[in-house]
N, C-alpha and C. Protein backbone atom coordinates (compact mmCIF):
# COMPACT_ATOMS: atom_id res chain seq x y z
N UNK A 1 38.72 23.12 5.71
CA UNK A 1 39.61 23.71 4.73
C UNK A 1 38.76 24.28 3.60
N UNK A 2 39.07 25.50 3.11
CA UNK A 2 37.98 25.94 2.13
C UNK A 2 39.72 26.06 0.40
N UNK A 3 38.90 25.87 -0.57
CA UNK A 3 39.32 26.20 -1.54
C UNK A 3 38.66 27.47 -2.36
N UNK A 4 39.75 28.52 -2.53
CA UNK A 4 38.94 29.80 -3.27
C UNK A 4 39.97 30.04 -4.41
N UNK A 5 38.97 30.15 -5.32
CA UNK A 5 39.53 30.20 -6.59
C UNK A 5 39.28 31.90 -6.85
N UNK A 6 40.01 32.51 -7.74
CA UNK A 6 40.32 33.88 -8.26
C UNK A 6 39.99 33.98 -9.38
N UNK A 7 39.23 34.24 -10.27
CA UNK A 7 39.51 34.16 -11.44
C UNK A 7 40.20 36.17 -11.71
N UNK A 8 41.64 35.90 -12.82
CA UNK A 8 41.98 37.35 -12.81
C UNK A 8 42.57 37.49 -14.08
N UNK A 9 42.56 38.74 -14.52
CA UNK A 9 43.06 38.93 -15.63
C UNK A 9 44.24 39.64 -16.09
N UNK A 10 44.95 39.39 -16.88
CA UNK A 10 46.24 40.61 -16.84
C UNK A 10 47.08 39.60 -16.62
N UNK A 11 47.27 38.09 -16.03
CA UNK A 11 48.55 37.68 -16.05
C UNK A 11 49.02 37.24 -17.42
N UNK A 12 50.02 37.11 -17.66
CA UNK A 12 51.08 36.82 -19.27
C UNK A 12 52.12 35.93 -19.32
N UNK A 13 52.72 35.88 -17.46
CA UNK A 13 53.32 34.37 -18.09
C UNK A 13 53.84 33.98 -17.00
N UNK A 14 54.90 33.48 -16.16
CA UNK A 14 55.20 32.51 -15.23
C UNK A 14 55.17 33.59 -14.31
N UNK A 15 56.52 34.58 -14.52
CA UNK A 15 56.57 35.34 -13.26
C UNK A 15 55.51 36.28 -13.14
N UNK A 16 54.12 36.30 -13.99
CA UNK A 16 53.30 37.10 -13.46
C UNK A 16 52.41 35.80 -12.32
N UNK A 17 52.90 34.67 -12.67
CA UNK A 17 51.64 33.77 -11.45
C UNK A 17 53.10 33.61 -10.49
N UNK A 18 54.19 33.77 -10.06
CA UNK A 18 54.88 33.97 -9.02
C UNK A 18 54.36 35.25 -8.35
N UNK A 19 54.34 36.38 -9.20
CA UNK A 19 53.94 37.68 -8.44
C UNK A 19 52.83 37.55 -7.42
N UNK A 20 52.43 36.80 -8.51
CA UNK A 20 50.44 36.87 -7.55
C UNK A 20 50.40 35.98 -6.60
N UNK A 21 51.13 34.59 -6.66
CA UNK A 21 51.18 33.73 -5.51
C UNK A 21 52.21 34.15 -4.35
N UNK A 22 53.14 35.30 -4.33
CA UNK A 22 53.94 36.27 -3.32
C UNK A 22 53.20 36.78 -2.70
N UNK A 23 52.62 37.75 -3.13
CA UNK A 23 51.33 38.66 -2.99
C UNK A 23 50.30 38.08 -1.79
N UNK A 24 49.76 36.99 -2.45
CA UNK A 24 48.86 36.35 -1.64
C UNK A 24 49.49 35.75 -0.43
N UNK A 25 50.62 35.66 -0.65
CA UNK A 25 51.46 34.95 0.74
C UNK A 25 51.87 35.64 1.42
N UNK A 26 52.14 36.68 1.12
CA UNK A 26 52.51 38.24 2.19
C UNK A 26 51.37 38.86 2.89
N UNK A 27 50.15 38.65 1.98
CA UNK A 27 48.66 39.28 2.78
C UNK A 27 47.73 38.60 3.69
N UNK A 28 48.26 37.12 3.29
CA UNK A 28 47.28 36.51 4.15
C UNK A 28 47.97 34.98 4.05
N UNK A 29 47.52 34.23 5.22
CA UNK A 29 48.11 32.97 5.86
C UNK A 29 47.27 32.28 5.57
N UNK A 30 48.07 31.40 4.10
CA UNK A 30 47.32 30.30 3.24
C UNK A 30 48.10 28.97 3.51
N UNK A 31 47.56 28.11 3.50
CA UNK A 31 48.18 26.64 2.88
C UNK A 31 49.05 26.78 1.69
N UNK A 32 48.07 26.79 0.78
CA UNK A 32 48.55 26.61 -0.50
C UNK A 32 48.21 27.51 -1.51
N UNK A 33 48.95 28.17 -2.68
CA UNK A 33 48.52 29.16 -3.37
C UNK A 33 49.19 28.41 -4.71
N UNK A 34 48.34 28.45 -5.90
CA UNK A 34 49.00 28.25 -7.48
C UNK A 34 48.47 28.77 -8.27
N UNK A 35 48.92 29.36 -9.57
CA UNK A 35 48.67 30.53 -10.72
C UNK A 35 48.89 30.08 -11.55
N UNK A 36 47.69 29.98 -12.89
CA UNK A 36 47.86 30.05 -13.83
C UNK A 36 47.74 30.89 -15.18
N UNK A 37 48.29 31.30 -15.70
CA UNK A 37 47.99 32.41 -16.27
C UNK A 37 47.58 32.04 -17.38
N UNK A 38 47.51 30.89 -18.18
CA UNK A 38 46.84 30.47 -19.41
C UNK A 38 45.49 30.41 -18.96
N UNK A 39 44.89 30.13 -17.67
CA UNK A 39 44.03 29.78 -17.48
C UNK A 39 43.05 30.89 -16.43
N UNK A 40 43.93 31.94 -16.47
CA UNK A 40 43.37 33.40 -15.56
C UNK A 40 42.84 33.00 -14.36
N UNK A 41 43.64 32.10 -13.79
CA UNK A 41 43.39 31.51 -12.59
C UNK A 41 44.12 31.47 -11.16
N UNK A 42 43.93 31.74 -10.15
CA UNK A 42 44.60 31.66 -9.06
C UNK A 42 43.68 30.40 -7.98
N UNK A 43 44.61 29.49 -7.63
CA UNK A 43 43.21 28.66 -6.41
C UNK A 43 44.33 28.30 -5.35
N UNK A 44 43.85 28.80 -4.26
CA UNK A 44 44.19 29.14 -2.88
C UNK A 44 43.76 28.22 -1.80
N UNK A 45 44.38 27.47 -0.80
CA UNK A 45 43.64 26.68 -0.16
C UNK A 45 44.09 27.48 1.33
N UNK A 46 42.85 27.56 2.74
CA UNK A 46 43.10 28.21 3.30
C UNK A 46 42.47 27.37 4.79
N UNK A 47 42.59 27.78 5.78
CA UNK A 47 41.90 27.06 7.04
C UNK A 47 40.79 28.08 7.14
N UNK A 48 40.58 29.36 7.26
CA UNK A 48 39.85 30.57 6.95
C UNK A 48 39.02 30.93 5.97
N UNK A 49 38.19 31.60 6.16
CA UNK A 49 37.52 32.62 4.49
C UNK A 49 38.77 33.73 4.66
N UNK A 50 39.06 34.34 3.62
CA UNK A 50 39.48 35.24 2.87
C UNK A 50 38.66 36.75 2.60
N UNK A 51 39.39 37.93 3.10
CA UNK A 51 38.31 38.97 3.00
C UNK A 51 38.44 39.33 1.45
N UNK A 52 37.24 39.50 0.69
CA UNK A 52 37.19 39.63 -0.36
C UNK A 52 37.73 40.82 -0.72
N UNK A 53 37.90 41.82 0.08
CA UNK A 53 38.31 43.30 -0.28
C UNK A 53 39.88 43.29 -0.69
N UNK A 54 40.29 42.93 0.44
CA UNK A 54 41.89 42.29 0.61
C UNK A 54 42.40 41.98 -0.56
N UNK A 55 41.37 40.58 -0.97
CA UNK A 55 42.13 40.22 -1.86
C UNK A 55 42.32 40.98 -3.39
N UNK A 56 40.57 41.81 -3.61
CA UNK A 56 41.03 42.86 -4.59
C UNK A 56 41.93 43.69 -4.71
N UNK A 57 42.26 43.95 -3.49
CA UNK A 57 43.40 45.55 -3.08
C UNK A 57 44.59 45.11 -3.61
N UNK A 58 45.02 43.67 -3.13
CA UNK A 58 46.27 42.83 -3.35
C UNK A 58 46.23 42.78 -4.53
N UNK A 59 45.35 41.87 -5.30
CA UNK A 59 45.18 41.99 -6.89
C UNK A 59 45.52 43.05 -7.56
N UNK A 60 45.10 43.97 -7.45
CA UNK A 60 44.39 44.91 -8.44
C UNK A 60 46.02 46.24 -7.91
N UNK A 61 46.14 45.93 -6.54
CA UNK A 61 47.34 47.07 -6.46
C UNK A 61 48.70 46.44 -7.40
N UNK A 62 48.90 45.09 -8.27
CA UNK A 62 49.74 44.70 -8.89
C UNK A 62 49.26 44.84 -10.46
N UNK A 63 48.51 45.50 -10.54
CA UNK A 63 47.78 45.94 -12.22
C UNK A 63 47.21 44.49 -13.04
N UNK A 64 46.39 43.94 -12.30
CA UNK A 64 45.98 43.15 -12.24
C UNK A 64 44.71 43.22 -12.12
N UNK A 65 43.09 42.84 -12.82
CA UNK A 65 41.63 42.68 -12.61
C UNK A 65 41.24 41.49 -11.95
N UNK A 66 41.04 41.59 -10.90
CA UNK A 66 39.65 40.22 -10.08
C UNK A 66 38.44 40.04 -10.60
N UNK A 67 38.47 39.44 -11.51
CA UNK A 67 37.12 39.23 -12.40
C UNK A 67 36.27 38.38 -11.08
N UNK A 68 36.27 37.58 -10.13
CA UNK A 68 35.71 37.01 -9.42
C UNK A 68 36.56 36.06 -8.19
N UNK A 69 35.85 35.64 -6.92
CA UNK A 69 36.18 35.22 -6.17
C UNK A 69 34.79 34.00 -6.35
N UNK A 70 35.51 32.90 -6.17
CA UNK A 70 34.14 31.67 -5.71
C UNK A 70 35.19 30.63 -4.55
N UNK A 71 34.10 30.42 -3.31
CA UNK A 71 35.07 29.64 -2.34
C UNK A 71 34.16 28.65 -2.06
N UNK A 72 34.77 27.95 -2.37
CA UNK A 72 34.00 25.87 -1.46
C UNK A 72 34.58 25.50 -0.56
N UNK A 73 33.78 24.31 0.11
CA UNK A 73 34.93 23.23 1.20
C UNK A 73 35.80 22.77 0.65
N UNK A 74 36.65 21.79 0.69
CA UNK A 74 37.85 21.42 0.05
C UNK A 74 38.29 20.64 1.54
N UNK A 75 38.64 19.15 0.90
CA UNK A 75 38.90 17.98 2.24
C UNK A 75 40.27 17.25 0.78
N UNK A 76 41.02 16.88 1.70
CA UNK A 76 42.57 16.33 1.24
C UNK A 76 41.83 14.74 0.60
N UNK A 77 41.56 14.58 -0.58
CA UNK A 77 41.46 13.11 -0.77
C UNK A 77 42.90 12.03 -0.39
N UNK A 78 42.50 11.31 -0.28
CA UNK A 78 43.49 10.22 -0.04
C UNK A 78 44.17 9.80 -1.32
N UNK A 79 45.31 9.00 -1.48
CA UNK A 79 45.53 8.47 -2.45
C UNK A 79 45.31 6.81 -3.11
N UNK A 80 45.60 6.53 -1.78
CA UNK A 80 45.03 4.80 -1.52
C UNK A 80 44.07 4.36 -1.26
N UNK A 81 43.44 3.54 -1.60
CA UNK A 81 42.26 2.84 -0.85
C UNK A 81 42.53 1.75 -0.70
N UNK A 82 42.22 0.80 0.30
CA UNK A 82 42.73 -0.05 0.77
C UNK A 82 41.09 -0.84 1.27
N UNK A 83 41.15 -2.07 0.05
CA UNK A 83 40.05 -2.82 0.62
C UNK A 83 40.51 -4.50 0.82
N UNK A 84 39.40 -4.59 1.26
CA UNK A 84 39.48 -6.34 2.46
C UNK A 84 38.73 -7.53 0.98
């Protein structure tokens, strides 16, 4: 599972991080997508890499700047631990 974060600029308030998490769900087959716009942030969890072009086109065709893409592994922590 990889986690890729967006950093973008131009969002202003809830329904601009709905727009962008639509967006991303119409272009490409994610797990999980969440937006923050206080924080010019989008982080995406995916089974795949993500084509970086894509995701500018998507971005940027909603008047929106992709200041950057950064992607890591990303593994589901547990919540419990359970010792003897």
């Amino acid at each position: 599972m990889l986690k890729i974060t967006l950093e973008i600029e131009g969002m202003a308030c809830g329904m601009c991080e709905a727009h962008v998490n639509e967006a991303i769900r119409k272009a490409f087959s994610v797990k999980k997508v969440t937006s923050s716009h206080k924080k010019g942030r989008t982080e995406i969890l995916s089974e795949s890499p993500l084509d970086d072009d894509k995701l500018k086109e998507t971005i940027e065709g909603m008047g929106y700047s992709l200041l950057a893409v950064h992607t890591e592994s990303w593994e589901k922590k547990g919540f419990l631990l359970f010792r003897k």
